[in-house]
C-alpha atoms as a PDB file:
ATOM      1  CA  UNK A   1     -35.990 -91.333  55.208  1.00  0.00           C
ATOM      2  CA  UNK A   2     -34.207 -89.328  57.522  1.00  0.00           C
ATOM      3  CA  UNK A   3     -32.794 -85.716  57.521  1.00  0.00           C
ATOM      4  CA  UNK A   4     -29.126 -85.504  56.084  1.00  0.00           C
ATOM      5  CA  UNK A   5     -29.297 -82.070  56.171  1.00  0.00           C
ATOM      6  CA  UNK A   6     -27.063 -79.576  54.118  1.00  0.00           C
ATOM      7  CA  UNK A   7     -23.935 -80.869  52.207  1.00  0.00           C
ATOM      8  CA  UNK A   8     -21.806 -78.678  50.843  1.00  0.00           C
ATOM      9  CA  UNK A   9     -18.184 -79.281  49.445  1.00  0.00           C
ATOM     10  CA  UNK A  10     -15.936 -76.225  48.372  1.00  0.00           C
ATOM     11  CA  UNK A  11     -13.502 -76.432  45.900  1.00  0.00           C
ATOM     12  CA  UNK A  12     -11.245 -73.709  44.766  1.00  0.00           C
ATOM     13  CA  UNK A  13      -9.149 -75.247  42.312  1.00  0.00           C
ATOM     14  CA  UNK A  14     -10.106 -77.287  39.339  1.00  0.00           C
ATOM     15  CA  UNK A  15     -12.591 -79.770  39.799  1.00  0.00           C
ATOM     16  CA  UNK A  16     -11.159 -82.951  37.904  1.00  0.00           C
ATOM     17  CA  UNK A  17     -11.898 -86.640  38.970  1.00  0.00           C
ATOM     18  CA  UNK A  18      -9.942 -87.206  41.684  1.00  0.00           C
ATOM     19  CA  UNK A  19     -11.852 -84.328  43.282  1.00  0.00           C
ATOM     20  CA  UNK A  20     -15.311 -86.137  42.171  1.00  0.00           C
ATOM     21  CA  UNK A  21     -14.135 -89.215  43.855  1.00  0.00           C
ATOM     22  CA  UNK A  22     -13.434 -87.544  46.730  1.00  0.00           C
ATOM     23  CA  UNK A  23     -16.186 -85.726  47.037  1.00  0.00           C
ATOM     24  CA  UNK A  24     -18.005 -89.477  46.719  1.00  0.00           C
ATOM     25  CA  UNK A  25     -15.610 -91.333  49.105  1.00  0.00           C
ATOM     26  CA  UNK A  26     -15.864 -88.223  51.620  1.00  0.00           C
ATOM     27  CA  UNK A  27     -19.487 -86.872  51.775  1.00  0.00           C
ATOM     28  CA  UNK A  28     -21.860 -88.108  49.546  1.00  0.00           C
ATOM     29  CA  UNK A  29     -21.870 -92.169  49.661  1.00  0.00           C
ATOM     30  CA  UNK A  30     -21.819 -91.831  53.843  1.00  0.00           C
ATOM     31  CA  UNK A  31     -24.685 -89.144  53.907  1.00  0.00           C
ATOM     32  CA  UNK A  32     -26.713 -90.566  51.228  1.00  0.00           C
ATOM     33  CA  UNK A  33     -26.195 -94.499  51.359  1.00  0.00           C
ATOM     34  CA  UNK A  34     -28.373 -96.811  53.288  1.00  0.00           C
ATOM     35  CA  UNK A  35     -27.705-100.532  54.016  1.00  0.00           C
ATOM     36  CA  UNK A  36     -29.280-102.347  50.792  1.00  0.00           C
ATOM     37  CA  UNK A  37     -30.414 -99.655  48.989  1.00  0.00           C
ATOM     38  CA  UNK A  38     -28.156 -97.809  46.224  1.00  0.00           C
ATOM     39  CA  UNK A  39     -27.662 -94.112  45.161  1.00  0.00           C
ATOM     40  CA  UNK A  40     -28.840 -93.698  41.705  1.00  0.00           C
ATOM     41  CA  UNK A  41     -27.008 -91.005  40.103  1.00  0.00           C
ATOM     42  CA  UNK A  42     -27.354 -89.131  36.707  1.00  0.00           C
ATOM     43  CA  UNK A  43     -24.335 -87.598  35.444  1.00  0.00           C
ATOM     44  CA  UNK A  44     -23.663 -85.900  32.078  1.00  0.00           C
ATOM     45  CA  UNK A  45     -20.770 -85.803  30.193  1.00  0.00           C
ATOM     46  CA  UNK A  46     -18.217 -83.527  31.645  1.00  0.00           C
ATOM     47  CA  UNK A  47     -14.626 -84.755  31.263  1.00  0.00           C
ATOM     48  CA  UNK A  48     -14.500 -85.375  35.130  1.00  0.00           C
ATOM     49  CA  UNK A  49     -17.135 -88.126  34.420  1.00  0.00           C
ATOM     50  CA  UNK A  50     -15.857 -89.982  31.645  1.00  0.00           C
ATOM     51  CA  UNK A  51     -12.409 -90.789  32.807  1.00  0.00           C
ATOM     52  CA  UNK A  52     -11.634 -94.357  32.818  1.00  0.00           C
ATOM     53  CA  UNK A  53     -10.437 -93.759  36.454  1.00  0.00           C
ATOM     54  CA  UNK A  54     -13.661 -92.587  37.142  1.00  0.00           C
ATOM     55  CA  UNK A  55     -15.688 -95.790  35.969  1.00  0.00           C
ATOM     56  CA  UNK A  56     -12.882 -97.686  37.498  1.00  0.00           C
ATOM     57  CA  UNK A  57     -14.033 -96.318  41.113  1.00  0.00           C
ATOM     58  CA  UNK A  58     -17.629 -96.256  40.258  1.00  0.00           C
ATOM     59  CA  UNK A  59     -17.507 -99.854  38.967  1.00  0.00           C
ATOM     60  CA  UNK A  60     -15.470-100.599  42.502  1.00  0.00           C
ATOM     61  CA  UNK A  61     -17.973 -99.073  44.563  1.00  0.00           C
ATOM     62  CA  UNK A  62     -21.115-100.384  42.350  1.00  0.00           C
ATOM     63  CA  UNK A  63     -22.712-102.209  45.488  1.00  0.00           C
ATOM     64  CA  UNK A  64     -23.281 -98.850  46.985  1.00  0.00           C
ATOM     65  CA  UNK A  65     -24.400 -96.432  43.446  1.00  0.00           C
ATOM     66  CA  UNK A  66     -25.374 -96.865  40.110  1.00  0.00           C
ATOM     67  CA  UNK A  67     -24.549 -94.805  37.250  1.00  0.00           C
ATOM     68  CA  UNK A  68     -26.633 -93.963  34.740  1.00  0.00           C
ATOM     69  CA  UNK A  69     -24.317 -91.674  32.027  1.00  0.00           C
ATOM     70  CA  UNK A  70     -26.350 -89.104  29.497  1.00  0.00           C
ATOM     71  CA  UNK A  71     -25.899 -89.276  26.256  1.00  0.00           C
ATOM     72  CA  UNK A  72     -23.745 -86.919  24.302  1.00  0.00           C
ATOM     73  CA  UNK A  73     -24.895 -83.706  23.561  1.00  0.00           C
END
């Protein structure tokens, strides 16, 4: 697997979901995504997460991650 190095995003104002998609769309699908192979991500249940315009993008972009969602706490 090769080296992506350090990614870091900084955000100063509230992070809500159109700031998670960006951060997706921007850094981490082009620095983590290989041809044929998904991203497997783990996310909990921050509000960020569970927005239907969240699973609207991640369900658009499901050839390239897959979601697995925590249960509630």
């Amino acid at each position: 697997m090769d080296d992506v190095g350090f990614i870091y995003l900084h955000q100063e104002d509230n992070f809500q979901w159109e700031t998670y998609q960006l951060s997706w769309s921007k850094w981490w699908l082009p620095a983590f995504y290989r041809r044929h192979h998904r991203i497997y991500l783990i996310q909990d249940n921050a509000t960020y997460h569970t927005k239907p315009e969240a699973h609207h993008w991640f369900r658009a972009n499901r050839r390239y991650l897959k979601v697995f969602q925590l249960p509630p706490y």
